[in-house]
PDB file of N, CA and C in Angstrom:
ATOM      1  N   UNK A   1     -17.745 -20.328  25.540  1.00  0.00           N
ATOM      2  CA  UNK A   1     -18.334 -19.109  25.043  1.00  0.00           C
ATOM      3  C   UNK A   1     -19.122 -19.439  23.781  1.00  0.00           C
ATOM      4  N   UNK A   2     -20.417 -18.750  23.969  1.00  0.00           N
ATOM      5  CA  UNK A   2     -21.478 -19.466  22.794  1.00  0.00           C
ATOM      6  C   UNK A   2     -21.082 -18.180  21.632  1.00  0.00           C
ATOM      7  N   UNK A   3     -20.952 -18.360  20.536  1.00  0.00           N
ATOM      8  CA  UNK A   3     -20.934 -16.683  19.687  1.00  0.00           C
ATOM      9  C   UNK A   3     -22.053 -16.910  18.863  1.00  0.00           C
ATOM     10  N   UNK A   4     -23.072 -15.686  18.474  1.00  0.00           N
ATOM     11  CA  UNK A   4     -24.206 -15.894  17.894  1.00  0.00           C
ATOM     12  C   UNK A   4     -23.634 -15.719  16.248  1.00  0.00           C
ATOM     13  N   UNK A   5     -24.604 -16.231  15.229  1.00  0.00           N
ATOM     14  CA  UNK A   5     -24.435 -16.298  13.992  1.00  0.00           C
ATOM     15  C   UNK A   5     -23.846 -14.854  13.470  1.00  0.00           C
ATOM     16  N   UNK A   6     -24.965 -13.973  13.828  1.00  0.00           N
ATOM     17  CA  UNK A   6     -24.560 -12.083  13.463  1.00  0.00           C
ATOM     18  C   UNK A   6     -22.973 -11.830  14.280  1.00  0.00           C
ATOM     19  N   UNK A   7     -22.572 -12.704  15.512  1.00  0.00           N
ATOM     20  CA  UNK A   7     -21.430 -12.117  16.083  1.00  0.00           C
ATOM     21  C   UNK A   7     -20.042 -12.456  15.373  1.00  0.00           C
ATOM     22  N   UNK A   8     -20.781 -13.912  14.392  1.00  0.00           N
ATOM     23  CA  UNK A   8     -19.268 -14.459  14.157  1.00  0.00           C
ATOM     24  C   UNK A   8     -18.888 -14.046  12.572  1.00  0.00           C
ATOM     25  N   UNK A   9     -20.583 -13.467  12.107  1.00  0.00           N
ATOM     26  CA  UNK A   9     -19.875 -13.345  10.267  1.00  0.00           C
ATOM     27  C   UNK A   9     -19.352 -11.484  10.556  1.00  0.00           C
ATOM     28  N   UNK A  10     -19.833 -10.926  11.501  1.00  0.00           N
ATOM     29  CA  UNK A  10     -19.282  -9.472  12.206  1.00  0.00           C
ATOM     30  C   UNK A  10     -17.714  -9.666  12.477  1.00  0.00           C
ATOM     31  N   UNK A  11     -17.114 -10.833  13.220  1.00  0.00           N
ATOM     32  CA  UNK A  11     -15.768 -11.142  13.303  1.00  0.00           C
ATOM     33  C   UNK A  11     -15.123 -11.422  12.311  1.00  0.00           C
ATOM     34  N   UNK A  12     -15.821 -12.412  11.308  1.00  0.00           N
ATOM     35  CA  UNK A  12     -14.988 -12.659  10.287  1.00  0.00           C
ATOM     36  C   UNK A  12     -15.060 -11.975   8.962  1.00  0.00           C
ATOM     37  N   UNK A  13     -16.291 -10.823   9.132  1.00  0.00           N
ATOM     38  CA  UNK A  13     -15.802 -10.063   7.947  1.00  0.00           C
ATOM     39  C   UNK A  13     -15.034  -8.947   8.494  1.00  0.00           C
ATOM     40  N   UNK A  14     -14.615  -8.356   9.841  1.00  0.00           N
ATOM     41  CA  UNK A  14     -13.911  -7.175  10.299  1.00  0.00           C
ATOM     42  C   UNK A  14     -12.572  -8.189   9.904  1.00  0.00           C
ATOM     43  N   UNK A  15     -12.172  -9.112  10.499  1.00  0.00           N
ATOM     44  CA  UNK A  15     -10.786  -9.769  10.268  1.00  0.00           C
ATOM     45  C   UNK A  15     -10.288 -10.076   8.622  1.00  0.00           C
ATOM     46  N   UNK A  16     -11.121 -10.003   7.583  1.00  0.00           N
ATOM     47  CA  UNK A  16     -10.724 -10.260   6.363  1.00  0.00           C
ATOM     48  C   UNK A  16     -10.689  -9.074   5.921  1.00  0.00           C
ATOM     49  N   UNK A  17     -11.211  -8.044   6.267  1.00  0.00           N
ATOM     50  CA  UNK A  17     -11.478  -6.735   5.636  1.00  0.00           C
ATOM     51  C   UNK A  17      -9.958  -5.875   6.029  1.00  0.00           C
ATOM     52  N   UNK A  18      -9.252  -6.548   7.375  1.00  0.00           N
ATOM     53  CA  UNK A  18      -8.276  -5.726   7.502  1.00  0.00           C
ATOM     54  C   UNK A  18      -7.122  -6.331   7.434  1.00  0.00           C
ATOM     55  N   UNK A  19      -7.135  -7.708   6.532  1.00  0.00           N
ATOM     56  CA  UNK A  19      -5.726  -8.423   6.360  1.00  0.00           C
ATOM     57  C   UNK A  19      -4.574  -7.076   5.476  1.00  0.00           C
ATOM     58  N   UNK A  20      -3.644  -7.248   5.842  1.00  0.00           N
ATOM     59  CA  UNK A  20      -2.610  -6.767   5.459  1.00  0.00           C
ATOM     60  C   UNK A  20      -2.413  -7.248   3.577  1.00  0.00           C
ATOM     61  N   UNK A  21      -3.064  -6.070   2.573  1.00  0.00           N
ATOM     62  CA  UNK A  21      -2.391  -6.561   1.476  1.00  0.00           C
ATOM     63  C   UNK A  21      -1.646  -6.603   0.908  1.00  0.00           C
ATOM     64  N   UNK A  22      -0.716  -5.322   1.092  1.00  0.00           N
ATOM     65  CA  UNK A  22       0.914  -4.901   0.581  1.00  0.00           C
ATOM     66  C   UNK A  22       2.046  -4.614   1.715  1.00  0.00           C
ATOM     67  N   UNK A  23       3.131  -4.562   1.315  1.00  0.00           N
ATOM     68  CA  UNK A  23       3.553  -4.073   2.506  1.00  0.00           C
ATOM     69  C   UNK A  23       4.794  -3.698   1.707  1.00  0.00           C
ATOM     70  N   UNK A  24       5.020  -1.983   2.076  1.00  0.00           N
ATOM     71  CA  UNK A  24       5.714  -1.217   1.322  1.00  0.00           C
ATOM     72  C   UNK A  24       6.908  -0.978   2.473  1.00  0.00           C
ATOM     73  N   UNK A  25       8.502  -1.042   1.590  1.00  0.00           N
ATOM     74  CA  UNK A  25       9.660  -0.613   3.419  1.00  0.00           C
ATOM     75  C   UNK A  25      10.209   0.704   2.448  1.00  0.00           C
ATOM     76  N   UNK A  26      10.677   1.276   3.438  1.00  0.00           N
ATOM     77  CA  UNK A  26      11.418   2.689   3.136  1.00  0.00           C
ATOM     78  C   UNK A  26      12.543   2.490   3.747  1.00  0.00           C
ATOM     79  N   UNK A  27      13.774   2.985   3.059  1.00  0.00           N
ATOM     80  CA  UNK A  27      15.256   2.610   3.373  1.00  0.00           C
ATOM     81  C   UNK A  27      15.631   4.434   2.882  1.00  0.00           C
ATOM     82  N   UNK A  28      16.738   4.266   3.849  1.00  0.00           N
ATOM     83  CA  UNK A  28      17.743   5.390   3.689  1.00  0.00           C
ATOM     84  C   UNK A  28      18.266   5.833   2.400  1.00  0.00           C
ATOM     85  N   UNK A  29      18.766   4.520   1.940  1.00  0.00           N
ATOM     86  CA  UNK A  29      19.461   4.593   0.420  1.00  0.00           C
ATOM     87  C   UNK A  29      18.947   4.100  -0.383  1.00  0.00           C
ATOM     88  N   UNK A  30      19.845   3.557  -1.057  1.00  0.00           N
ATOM     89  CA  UNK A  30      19.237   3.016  -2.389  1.00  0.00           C
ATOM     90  C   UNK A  30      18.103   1.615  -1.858  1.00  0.00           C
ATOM     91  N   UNK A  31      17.742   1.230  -1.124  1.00  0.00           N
ATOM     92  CA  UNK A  31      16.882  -0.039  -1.321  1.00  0.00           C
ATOM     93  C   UNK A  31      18.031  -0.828   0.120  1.00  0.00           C
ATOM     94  N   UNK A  32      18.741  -0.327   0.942  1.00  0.00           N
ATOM     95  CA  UNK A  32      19.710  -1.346   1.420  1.00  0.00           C
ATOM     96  C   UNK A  32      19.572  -0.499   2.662  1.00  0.00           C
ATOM     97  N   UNK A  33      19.734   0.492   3.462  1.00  0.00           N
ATOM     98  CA  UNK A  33      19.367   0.826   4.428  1.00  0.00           C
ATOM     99  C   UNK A  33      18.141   0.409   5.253  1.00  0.00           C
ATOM    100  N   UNK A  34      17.794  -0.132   5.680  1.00  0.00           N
ATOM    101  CA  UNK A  34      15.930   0.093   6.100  1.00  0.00           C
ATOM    102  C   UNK A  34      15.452   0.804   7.355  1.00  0.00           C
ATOM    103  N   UNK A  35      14.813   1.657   6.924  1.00  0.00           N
ATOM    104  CA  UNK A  35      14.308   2.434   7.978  1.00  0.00           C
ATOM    105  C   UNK A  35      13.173   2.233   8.592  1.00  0.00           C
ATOM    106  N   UNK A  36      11.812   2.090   7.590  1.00  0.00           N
ATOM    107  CA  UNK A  36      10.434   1.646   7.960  1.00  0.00           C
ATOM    108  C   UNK A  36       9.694   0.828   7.049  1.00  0.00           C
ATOM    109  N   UNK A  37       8.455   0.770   8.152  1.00  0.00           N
ATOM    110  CA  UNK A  37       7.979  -0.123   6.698  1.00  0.00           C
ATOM    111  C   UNK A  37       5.978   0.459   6.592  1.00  0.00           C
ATOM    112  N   UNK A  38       5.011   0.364   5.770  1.00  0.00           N
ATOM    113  CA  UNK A  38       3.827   0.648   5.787  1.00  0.00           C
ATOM    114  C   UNK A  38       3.157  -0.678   5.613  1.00  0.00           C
ATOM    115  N   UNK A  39       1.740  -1.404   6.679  1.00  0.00           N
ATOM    116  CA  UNK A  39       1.588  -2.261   5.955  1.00  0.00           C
ATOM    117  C   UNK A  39      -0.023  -1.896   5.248  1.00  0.00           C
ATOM    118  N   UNK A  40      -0.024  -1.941   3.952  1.00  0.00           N
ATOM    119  CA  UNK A  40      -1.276  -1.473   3.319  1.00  0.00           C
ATOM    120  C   UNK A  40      -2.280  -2.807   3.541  1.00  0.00           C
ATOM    121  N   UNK A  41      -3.437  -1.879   3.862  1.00  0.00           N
ATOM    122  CA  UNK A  41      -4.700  -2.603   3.993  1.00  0.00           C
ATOM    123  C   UNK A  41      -6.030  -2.287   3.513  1.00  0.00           C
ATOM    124  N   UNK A  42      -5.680  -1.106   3.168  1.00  0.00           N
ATOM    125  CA  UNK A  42      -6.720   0.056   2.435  1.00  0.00           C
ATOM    126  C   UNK A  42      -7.018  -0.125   0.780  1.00  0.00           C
ATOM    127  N   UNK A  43      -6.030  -0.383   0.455  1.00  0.00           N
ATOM    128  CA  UNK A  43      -5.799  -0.833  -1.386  1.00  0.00           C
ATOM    129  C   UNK A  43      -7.051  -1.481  -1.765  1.00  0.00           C
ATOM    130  N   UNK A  44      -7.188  -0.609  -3.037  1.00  0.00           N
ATOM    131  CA  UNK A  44      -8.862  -0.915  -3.705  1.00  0.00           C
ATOM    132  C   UNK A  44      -8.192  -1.632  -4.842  1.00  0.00           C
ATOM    133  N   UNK A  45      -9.476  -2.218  -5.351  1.00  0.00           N
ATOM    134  CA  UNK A  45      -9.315  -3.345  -6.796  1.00  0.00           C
ATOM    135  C   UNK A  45      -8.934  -1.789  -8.488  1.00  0.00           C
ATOM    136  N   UNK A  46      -7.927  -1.862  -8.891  1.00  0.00           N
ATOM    137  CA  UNK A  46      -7.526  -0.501  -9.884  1.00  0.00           C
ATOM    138  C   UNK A  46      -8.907  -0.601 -11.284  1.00  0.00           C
ATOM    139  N   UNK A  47      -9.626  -1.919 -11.344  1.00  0.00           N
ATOM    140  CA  UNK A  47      -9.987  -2.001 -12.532  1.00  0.00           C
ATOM    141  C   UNK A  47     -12.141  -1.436 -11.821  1.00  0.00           C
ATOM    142  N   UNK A  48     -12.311  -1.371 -10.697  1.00  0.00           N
ATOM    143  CA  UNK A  48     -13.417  -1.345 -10.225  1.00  0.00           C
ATOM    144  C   UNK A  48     -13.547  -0.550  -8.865  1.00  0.00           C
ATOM    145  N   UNK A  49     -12.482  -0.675  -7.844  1.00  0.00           N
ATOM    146  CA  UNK A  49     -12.571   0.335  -6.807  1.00  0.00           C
ATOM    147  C   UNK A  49     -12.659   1.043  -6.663  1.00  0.00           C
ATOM    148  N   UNK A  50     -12.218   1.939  -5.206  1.00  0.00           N
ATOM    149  CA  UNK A  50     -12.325   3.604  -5.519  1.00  0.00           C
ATOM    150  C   UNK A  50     -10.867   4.328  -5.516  1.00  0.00           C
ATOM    151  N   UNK A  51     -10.862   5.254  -5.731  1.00  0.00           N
ATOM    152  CA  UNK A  51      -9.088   5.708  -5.448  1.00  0.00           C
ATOM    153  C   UNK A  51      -9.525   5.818  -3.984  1.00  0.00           C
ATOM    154  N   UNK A  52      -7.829   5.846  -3.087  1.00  0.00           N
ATOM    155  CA  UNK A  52      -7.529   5.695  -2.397  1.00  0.00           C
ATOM    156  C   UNK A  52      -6.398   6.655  -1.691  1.00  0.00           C
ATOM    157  N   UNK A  53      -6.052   7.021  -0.738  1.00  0.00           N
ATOM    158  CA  UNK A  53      -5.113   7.620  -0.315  1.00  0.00           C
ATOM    159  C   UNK A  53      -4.022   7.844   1.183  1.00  0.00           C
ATOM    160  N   UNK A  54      -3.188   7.838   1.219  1.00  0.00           N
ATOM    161  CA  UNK A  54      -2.132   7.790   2.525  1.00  0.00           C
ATOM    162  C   UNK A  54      -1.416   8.427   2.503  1.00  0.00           C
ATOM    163  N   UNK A  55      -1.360   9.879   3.432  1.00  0.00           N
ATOM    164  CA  UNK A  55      -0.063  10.752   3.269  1.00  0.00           C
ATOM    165  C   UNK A  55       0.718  10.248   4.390  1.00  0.00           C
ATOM    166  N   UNK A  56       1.520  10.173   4.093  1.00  0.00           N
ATOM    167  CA  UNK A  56       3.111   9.655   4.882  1.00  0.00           C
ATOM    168  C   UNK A  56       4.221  10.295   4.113  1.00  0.00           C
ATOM    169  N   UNK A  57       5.223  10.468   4.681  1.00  0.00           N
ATOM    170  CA  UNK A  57       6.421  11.193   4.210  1.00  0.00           C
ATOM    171  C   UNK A  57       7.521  10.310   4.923  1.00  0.00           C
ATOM    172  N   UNK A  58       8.520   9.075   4.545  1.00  0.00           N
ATOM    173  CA  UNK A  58       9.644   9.249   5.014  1.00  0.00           C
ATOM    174  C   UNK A  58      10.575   8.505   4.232  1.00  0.00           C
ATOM    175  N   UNK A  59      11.900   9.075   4.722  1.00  0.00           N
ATOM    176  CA  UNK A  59      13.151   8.198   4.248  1.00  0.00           C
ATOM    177  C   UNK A  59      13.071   8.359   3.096  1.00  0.00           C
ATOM    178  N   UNK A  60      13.967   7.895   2.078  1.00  0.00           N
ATOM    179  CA  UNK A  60      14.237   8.351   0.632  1.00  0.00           C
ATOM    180  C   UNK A  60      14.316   7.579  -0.781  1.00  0.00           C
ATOM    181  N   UNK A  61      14.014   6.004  -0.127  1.00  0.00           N
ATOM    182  CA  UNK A  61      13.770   5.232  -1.294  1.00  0.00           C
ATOM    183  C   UNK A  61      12.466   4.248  -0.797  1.00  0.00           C
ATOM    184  N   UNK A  62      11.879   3.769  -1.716  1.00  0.00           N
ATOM    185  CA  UNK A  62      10.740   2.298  -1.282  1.00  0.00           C
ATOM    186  C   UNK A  62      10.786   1.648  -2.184  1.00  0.00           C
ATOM    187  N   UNK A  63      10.095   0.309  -1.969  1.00  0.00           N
ATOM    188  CA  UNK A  63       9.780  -0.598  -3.002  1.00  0.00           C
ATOM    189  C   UNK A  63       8.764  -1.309  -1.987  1.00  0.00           C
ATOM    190  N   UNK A  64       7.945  -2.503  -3.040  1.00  0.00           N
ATOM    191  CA  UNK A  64       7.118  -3.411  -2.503  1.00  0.00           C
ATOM    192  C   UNK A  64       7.797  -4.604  -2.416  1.00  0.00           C
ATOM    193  N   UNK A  65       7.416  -4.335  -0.763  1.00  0.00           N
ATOM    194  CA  UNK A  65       8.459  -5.765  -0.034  1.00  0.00           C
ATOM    195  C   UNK A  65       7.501  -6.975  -0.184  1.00  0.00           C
ATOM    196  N   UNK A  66       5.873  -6.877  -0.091  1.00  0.00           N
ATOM    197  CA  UNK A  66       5.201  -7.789  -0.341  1.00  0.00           C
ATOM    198  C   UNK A  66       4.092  -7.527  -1.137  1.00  0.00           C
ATOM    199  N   UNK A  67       3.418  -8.320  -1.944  1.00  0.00           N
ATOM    200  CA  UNK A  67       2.069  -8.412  -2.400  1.00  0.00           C
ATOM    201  C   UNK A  67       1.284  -9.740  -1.914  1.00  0.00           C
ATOM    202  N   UNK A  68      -0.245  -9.577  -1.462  1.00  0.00           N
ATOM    203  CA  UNK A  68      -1.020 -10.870  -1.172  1.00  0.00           C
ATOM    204  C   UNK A  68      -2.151 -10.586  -2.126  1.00  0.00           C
ATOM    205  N   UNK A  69      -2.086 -10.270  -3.469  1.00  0.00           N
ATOM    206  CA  UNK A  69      -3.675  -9.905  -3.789  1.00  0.00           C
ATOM    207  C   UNK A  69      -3.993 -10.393  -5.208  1.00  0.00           C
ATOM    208  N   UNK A  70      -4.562 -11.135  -5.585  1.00  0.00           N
ATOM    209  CA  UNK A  70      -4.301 -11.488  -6.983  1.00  0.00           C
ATOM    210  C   UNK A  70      -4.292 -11.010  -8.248  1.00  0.00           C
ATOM    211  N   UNK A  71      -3.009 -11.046  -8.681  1.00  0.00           N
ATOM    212  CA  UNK A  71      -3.433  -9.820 -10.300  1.00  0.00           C
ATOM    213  C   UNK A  71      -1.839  -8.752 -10.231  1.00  0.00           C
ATOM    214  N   UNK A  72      -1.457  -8.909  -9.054  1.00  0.00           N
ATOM    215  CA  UNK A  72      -0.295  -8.126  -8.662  1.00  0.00           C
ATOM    216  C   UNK A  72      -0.373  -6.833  -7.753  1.00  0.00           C
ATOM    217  N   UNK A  73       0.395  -6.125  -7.151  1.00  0.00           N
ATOM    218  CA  UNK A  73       0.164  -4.331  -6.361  1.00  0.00           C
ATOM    219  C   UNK A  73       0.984  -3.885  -7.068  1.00  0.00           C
ATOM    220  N   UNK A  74       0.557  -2.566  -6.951  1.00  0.00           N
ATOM    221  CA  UNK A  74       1.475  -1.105  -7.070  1.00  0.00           C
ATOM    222  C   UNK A  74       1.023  -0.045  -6.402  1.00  0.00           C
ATOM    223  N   UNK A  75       2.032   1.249  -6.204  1.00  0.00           N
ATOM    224  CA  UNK A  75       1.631   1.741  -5.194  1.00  0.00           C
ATOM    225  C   UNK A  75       1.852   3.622  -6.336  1.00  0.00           C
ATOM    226  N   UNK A  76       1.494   4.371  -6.530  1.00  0.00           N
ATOM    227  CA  UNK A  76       1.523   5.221  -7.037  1.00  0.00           C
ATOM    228  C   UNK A  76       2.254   6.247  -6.386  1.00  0.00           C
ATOM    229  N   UNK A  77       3.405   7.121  -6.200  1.00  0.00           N
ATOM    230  CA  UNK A  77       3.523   8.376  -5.173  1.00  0.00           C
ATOM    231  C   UNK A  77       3.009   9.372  -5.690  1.00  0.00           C
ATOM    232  N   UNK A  78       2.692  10.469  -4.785  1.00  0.00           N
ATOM    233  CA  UNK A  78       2.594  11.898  -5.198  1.00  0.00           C
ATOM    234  C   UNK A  78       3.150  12.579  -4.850  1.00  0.00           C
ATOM    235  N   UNK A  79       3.263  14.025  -5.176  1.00  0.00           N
ATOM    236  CA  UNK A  79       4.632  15.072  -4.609  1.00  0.00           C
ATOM    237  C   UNK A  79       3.802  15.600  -3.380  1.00  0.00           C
ATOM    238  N   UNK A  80       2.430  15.709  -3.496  1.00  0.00           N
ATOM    239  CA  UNK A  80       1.665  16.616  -2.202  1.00  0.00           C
ATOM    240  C   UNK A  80       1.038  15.518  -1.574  1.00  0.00           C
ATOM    241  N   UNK A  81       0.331  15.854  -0.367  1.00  0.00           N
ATOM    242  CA  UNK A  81      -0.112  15.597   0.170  1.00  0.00           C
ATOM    243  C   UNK A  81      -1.699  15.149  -0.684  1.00  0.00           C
ATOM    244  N   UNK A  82      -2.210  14.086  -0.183  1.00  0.00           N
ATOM    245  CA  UNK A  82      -4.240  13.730  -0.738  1.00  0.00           C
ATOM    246  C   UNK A  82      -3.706  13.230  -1.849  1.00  0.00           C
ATOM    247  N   UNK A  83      -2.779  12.434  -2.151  1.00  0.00           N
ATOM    248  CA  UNK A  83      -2.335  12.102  -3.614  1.00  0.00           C
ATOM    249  C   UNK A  83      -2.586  13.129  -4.840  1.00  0.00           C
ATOM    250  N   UNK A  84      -2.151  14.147  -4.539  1.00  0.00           N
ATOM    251  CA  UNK A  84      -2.350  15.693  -5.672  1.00  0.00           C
ATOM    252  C   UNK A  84      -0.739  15.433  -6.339  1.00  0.00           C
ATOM    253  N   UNK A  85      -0.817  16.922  -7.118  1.00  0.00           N
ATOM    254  CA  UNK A  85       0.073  16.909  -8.052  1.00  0.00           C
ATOM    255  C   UNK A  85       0.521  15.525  -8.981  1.00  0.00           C
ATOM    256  N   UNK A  86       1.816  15.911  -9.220  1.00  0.00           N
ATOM    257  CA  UNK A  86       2.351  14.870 -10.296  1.00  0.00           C
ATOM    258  C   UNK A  86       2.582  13.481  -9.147  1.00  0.00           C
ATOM    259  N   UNK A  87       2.009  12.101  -9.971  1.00  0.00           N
ATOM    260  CA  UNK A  87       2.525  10.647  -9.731  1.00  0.00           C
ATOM    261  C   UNK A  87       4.169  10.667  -9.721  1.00  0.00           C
ATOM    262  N   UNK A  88       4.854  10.493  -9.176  1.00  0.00           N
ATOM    263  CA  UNK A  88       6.516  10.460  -9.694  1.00  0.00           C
ATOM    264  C   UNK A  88       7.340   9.047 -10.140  1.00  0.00           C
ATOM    265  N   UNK A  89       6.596   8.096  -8.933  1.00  0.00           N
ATOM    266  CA  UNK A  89       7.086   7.228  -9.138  1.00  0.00           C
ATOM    267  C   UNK A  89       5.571   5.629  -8.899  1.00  0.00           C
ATOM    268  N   UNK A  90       6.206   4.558  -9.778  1.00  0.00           N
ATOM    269  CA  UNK A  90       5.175   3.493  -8.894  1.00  0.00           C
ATOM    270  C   UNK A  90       6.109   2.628  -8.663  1.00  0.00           C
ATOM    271  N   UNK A  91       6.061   1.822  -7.378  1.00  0.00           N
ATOM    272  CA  UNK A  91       6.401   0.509  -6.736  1.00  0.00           C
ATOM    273  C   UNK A  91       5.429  -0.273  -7.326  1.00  0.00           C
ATOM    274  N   UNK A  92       5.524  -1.581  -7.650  1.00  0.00           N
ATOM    275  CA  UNK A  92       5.318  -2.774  -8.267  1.00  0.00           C
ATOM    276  C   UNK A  92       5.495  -3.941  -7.317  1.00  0.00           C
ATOM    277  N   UNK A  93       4.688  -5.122  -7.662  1.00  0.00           N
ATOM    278  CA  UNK A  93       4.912  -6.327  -7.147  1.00  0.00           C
ATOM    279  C   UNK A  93       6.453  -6.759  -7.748  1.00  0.00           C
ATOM    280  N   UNK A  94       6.932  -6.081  -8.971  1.00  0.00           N
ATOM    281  CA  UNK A  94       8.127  -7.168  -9.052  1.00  0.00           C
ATOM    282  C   UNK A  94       9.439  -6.390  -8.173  1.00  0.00           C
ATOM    283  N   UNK A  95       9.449  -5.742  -7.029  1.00  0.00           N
ATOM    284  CA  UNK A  95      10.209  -5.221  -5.936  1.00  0.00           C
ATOM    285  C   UNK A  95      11.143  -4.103  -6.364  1.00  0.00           C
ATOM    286  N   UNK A  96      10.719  -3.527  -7.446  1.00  0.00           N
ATOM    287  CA  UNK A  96      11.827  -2.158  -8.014  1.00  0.00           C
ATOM    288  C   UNK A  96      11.969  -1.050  -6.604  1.00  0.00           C
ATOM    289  N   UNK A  97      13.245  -0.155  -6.474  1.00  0.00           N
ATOM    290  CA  UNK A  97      13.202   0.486  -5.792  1.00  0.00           C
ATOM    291  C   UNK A  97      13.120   1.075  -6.280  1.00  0.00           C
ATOM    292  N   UNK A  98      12.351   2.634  -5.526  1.00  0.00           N
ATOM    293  CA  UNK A  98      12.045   3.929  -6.107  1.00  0.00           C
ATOM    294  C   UNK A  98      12.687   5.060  -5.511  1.00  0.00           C
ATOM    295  N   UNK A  99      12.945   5.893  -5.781  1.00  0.00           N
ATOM    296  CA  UNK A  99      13.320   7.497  -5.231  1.00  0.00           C
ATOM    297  C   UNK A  99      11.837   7.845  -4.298  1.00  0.00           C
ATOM    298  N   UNK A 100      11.947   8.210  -2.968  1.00  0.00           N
ATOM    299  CA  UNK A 100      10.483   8.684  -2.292  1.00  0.00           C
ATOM    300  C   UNK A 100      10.597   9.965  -1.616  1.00  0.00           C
ATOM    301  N   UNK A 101      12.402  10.219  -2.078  1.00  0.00           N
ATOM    302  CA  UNK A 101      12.358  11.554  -0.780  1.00  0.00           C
ATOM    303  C   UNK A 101      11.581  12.625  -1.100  1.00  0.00           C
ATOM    304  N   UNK A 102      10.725  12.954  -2.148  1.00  0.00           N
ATOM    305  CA  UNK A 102       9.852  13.849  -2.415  1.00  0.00           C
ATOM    306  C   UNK A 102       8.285  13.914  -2.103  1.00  0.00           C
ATOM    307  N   UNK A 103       8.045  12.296  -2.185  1.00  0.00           N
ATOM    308  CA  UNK A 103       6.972  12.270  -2.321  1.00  0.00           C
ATOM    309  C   UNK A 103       6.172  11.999  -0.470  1.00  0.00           C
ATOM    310  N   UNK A 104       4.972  12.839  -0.513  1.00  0.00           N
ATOM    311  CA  UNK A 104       4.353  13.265   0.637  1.00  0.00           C
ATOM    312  C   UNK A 104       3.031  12.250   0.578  1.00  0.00           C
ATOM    313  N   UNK A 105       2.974  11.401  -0.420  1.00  0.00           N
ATOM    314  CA  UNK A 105       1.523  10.160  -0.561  1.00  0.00           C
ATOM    315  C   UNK A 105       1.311   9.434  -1.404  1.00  0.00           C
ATOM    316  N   UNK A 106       0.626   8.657  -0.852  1.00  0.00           N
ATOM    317  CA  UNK A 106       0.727   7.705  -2.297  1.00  0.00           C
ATOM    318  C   UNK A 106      -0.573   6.944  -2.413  1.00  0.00           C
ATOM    319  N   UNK A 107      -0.793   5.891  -3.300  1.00  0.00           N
ATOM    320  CA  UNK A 107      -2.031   5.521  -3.370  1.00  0.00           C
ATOM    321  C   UNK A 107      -1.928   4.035  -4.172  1.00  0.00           C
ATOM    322  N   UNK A 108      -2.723   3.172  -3.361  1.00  0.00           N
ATOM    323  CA  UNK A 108      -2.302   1.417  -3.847  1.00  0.00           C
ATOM    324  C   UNK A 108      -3.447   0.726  -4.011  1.00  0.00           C
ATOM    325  N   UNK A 109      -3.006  -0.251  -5.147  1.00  0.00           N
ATOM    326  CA  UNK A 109      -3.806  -0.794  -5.636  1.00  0.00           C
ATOM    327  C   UNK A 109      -3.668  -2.356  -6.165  1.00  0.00           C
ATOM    328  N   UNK A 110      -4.512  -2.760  -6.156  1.00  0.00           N
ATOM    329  CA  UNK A 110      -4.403  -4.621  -7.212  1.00  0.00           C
ATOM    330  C   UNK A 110      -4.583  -4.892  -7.837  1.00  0.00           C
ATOM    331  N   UNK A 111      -4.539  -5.918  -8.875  1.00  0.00           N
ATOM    332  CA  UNK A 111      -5.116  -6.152 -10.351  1.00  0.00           C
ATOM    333  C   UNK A 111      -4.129  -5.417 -11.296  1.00  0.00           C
ATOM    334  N   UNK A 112      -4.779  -5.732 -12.489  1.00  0.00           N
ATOM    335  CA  UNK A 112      -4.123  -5.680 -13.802  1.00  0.00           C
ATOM    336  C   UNK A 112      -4.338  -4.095 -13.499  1.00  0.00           C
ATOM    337  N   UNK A 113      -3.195  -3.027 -13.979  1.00  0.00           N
ATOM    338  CA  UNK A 113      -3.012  -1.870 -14.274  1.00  0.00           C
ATOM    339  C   UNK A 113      -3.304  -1.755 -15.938  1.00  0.00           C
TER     340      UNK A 113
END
């Protein structure tokens, strides 16, 4: 199979554009149950990007199970939905668990905060 020049930088910028950069799990309890997990791919640069947003709702604690991005992640929650109202909590690259049973979205990012 021959691939033309336009077909292959089309492949390899769709495949870098959607690497997996965070990957956030949601547990029952405190951080020790696990229920699910999100893997973020959407996350903008915090010092130059754009905001960002993911409503999801589940289970009652999270933390960041991984970071791939240089500078560190965090993930912001919100109480509503479109990342509105109050931030409550942030997940961090250094794996803190958080309280999530409130929060209905959140919004992630890389680099220096």
């Amino acid at each position: 199979m021959h691939l033309s020049t336009a077909t292959f930088i089309t492949l390899l910028t769709t495949s870098l554009t959607s690497a997996t950069q965070m990957q956030i799990n949601y547990y029952w309890d405190v951080c020790s149950s696990y229920a699910t997990q999100v893997d973020v791919d959407w996350a903008t640069n915090y010092a130059y990007g754009p905001d960002n947003c993911y409503n999801f709702q589940y289970a009652n604690f999270a933390n960041m199970a991984g970071c791939w991005q240089d500078g560190g992640c965090f993930c912001n929650f919100f109480d509503s939905q479109n990342c509105q109202g109050g931030a409550g909590y942030r997940a961090s690259s250094t794996g803190n668990c958080i309280p999530v049973g409130g929060a209905q979205s959140f919004a992630c990012y890389w680099g220096t905060s």
